[in-house]
C-alpha atoms as a PDB file:
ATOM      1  CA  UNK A   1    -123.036-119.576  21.884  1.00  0.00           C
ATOM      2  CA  UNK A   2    -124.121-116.510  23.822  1.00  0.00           C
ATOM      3  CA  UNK A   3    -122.156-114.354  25.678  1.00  0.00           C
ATOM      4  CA  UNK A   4    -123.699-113.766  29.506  1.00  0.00           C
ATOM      5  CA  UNK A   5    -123.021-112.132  32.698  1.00  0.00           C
ATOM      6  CA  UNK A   6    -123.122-115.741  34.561  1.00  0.00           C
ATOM      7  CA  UNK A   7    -119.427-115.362  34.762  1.00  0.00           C
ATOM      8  CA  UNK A   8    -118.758-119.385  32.741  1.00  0.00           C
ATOM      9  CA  UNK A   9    -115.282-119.954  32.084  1.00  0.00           C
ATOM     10  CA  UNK A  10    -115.662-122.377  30.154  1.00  0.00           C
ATOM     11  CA  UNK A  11    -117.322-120.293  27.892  1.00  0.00           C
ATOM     12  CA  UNK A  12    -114.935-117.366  27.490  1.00  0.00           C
ATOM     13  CA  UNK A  13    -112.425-120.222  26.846  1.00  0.00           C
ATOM     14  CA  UNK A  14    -114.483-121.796  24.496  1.00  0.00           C
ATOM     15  CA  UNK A  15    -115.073-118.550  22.449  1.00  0.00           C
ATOM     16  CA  UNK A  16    -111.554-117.630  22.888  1.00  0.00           C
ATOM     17  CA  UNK A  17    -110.370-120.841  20.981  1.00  0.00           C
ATOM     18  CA  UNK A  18    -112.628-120.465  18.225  1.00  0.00           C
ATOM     19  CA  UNK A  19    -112.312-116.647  17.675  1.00  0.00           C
ATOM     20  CA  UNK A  20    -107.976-116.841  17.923  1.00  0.00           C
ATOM     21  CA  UNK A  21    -107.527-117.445  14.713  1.00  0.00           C
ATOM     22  CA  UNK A  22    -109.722-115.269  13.095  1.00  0.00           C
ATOM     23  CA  UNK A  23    -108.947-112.505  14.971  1.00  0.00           C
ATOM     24  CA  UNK A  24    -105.405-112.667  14.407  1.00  0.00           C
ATOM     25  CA  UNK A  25    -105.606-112.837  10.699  1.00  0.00           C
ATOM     26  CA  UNK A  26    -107.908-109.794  10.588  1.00  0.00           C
ATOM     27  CA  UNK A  27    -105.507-107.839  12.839  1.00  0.00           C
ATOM     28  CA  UNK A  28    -102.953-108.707  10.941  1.00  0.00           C
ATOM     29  CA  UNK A  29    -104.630-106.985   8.087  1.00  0.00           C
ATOM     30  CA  UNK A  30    -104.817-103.793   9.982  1.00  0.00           C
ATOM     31  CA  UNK A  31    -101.448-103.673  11.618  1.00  0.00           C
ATOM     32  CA  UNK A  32     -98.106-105.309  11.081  1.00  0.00           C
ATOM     33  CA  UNK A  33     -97.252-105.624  14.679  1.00  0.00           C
ATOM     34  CA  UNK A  34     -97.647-109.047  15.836  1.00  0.00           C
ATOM     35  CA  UNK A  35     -97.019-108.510  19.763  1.00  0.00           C
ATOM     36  CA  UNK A  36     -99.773-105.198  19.728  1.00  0.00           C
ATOM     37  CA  UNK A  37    -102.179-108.483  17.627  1.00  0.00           C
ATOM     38  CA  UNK A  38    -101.644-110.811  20.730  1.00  0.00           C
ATOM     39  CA  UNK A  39    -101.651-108.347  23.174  1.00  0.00           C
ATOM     40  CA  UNK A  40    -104.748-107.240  22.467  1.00  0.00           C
ATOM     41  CA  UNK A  41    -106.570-110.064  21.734  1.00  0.00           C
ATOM     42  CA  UNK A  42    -105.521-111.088  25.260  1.00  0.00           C
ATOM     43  CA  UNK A  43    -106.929-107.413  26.585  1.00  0.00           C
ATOM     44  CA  UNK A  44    -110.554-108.174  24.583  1.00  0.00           C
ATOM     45  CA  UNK A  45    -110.621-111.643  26.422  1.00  0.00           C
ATOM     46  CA  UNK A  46    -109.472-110.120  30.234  1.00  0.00           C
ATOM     47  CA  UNK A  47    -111.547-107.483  29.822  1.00  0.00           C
ATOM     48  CA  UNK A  48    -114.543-109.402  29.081  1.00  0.00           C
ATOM     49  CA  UNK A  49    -114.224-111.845  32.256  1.00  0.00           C
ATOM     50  CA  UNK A  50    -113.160-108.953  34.639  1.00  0.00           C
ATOM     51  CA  UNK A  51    -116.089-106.584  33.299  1.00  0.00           C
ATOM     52  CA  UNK A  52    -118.559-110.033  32.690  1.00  0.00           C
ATOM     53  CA  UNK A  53    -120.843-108.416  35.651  1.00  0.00           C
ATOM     54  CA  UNK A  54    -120.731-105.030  33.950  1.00  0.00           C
ATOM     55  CA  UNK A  55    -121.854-106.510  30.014  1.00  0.00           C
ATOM     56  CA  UNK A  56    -125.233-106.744  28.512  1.00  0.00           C
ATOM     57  CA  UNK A  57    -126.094-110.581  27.502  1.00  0.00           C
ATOM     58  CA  UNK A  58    -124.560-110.421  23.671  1.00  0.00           C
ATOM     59  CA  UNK A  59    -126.399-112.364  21.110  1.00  0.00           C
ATOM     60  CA  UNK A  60    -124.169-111.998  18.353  1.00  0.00           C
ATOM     61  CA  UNK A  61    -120.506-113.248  19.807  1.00  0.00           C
ATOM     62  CA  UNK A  62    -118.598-113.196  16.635  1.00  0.00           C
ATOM     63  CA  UNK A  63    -119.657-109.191  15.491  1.00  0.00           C
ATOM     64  CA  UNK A  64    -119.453-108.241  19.082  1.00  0.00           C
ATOM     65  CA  UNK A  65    -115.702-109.675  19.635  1.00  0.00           C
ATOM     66  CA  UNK A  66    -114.956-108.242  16.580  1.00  0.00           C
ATOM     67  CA  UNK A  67    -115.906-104.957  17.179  1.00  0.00           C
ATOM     68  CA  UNK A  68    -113.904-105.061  20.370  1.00  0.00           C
ATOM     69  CA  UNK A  69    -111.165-106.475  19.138  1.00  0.00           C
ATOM     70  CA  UNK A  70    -110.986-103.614  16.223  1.00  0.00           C
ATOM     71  CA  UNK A  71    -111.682-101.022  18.484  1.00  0.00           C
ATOM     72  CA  UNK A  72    -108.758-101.581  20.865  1.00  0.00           C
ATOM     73  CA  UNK A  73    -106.423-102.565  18.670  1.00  0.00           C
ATOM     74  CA  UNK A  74    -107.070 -98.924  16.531  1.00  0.00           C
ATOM     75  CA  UNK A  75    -106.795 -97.093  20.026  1.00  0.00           C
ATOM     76  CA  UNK A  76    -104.256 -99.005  21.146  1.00  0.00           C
ATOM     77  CA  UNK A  77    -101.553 -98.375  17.872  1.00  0.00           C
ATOM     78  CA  UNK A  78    -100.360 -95.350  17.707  1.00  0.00           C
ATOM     79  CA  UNK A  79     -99.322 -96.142  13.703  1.00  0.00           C
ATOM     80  CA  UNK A  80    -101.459 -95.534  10.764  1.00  0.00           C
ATOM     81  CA  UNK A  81    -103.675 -98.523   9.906  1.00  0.00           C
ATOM     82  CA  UNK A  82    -102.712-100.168   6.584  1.00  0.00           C
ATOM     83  CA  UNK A  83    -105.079-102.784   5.293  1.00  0.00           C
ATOM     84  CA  UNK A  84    -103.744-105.008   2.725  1.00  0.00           C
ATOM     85  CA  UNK A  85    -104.126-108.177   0.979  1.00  0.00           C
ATOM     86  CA  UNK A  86    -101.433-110.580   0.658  1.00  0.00           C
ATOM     87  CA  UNK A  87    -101.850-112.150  -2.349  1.00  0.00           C
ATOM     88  CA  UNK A  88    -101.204-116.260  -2.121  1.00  0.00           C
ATOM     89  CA  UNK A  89     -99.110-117.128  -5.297  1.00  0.00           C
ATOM     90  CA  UNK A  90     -99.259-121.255  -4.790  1.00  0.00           C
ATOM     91  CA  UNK A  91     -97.122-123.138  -6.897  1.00  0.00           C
ATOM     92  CA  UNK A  92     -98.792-124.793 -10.008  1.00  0.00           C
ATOM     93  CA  UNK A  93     -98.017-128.896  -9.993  1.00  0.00           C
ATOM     94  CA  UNK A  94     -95.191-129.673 -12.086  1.00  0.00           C
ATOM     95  CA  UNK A  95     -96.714-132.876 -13.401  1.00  0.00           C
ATOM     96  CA  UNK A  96     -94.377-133.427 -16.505  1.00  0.00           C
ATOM     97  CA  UNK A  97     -96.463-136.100 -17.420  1.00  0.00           C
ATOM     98  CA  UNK A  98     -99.526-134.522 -17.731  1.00  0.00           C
ATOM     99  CA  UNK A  99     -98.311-131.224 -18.642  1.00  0.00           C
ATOM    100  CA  UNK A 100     -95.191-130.319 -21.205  1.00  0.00           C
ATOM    101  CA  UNK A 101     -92.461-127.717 -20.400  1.00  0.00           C
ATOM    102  CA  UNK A 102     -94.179-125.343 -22.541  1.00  0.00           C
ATOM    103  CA  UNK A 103     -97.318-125.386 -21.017  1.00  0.00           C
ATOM    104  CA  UNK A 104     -96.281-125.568 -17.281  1.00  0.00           C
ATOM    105  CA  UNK A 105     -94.175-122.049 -18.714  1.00  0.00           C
ATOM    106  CA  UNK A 106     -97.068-120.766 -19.989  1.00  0.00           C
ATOM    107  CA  UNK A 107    -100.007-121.362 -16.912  1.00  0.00           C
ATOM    108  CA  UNK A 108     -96.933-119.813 -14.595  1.00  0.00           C
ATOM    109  CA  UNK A 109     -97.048-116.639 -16.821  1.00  0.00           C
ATOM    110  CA  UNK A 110    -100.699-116.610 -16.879  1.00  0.00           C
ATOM    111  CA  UNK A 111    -101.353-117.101 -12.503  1.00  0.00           C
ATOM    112  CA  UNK A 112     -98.130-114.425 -12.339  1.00  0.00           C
ATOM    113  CA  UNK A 113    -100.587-112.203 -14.773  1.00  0.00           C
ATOM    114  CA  UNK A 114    -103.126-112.760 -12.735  1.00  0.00           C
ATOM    115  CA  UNK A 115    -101.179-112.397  -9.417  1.00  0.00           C
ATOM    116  CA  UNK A 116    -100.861-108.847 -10.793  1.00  0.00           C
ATOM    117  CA  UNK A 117    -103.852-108.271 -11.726  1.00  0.00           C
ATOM    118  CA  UNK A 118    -105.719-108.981  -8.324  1.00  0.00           C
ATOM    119  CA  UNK A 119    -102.748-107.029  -6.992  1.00  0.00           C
ATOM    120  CA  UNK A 120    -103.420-104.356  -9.052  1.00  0.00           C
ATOM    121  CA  UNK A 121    -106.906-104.001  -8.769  1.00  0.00           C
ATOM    122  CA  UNK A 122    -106.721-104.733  -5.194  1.00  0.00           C
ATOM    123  CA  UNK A 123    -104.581-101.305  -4.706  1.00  0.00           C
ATOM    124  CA  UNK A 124    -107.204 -99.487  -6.490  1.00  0.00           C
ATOM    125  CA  UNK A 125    -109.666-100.545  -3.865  1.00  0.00           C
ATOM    126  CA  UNK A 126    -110.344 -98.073  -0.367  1.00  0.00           C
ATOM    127  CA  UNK A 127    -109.038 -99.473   2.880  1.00  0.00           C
ATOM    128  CA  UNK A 128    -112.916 -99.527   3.703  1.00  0.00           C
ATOM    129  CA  UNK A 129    -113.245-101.548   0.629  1.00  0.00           C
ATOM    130  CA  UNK A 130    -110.785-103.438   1.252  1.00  0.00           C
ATOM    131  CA  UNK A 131    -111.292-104.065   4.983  1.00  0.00           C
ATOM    132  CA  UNK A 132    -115.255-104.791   3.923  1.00  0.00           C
ATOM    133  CA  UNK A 133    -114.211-107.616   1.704  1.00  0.00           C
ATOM    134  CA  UNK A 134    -111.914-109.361   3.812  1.00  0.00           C
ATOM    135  CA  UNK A 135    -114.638-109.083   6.472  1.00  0.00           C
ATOM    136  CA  UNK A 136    -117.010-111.073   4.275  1.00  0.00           C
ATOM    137  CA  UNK A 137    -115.291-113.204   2.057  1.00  0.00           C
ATOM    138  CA  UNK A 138    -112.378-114.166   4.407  1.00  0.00           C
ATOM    139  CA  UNK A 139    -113.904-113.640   8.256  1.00  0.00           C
ATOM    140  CA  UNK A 140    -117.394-115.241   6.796  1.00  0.00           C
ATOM    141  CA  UNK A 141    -119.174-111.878   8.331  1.00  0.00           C
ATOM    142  CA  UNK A 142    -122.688-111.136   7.348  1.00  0.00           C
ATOM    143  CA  UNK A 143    -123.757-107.450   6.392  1.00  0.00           C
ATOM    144  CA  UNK A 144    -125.001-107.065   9.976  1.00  0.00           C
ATOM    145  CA  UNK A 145    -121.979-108.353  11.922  1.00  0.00           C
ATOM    146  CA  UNK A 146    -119.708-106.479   9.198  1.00  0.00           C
ATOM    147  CA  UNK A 147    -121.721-103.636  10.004  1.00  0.00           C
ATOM    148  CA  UNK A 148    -121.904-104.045  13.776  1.00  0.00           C
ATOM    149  CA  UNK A 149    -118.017-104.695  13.585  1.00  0.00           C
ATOM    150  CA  UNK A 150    -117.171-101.344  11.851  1.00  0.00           C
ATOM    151  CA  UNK A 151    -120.084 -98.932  13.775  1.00  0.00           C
ATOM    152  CA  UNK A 152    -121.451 -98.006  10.228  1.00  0.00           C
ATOM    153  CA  UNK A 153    -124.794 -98.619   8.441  1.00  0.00           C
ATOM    154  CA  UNK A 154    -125.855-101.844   6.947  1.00  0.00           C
ATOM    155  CA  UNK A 155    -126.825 -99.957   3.668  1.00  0.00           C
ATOM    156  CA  UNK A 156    -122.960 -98.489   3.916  1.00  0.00           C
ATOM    157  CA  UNK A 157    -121.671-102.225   3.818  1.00  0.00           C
ATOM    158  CA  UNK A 158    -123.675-103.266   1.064  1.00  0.00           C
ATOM    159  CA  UNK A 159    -122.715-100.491  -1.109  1.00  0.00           C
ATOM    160  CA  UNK A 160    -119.332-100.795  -0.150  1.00  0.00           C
ATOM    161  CA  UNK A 161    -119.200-104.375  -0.951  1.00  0.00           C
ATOM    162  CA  UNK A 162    -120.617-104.051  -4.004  1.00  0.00           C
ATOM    163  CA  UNK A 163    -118.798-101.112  -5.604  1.00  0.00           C
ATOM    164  CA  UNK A 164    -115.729-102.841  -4.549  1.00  0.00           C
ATOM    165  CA  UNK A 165    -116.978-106.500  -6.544  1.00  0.00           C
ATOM    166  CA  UNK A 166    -118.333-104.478  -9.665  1.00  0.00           C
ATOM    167  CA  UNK A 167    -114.508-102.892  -9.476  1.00  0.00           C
ATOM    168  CA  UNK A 168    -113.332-106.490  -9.459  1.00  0.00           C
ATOM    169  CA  UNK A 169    -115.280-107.495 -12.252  1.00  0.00           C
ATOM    170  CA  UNK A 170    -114.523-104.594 -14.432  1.00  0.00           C
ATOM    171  CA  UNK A 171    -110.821-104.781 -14.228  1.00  0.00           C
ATOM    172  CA  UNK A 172    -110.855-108.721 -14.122  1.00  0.00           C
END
């Protein structure tokens, strides 16, 4: 879907409901304030129709709206950014018949070890790093859009990426 100046509607509600989501989640990840989140998504999105005239046909949607989105949302809080990654601790199944007390004991200890670990290592990480990662592995963002969404080098993602997965793997 590309982003034009013909002024469709139904486009910027299309892309609206299929960028939401992931918007949200990634500006969760930079601030904690939920109403600033909404708020500006809904600025990216009225800004877009009421300056549609104004914009330059956009052929890559997703880096584009998240590049704006980022970009307001930075100017727009007036609190230090704080990436971070929530880690999901799921419940293991408790199927006593397939597993015995002791075990079910034992694979909590070792997903709360590893819990940590990620936790652990994730800390050690930059906000860059971390930001870069999410980007990629969460946001499904190539190098280009993560780079396009960030205003640095390609070259700067890639080594980013990868210093922060060779971290990973050390300490893993």
């Amino acid at each position: 879907m590309e982003l034009r100046r013909d002024g469709n509607p139904d486009v910027l509600h299309a892309l609206f409901y299929r960028f939401y989501d992931d918007l949200y989640f990634y500006g969760s990840k930079l601030v904690k304030d939920n109403d600033l989140i909404l708020d500006t998504i809904q600025d990216v999105f009225s800004i877009l129709w009421e300056d549609r005239k104004s914009l330059s046909d956009v052929k890559n949607v997703k880096a584009y709206l998240f590049k704006t989105f980022r970009n307001k949302l930075v100017k727009t809080s007036q609190k230090n950014m704080s990436f971070f990654f929530p880690i999901d601790t799921r419940k293991i199944p408790e199927d006593e018949s397939i597993l015995s007390p002791e075990d079910i004991i034992i694979e909590k200890e070792t997903r709360s070890e590893i819990s940590k670990a990620i936790s652990d290592v994730l800390k050690n990480l930059t906000d860059k790093q971390k930001e870069i990662l999410y980007l990629r592995f969460k946001c499904s963002l190539s190098i280009t859009e993560i780079s396009q969404t960030l205003s640095i080098k390609k070259q700067s993602v890639s080594n980013l990426l990868n210093r922060a997965i060779n971290k990973l793997r050390r300490k893993l």
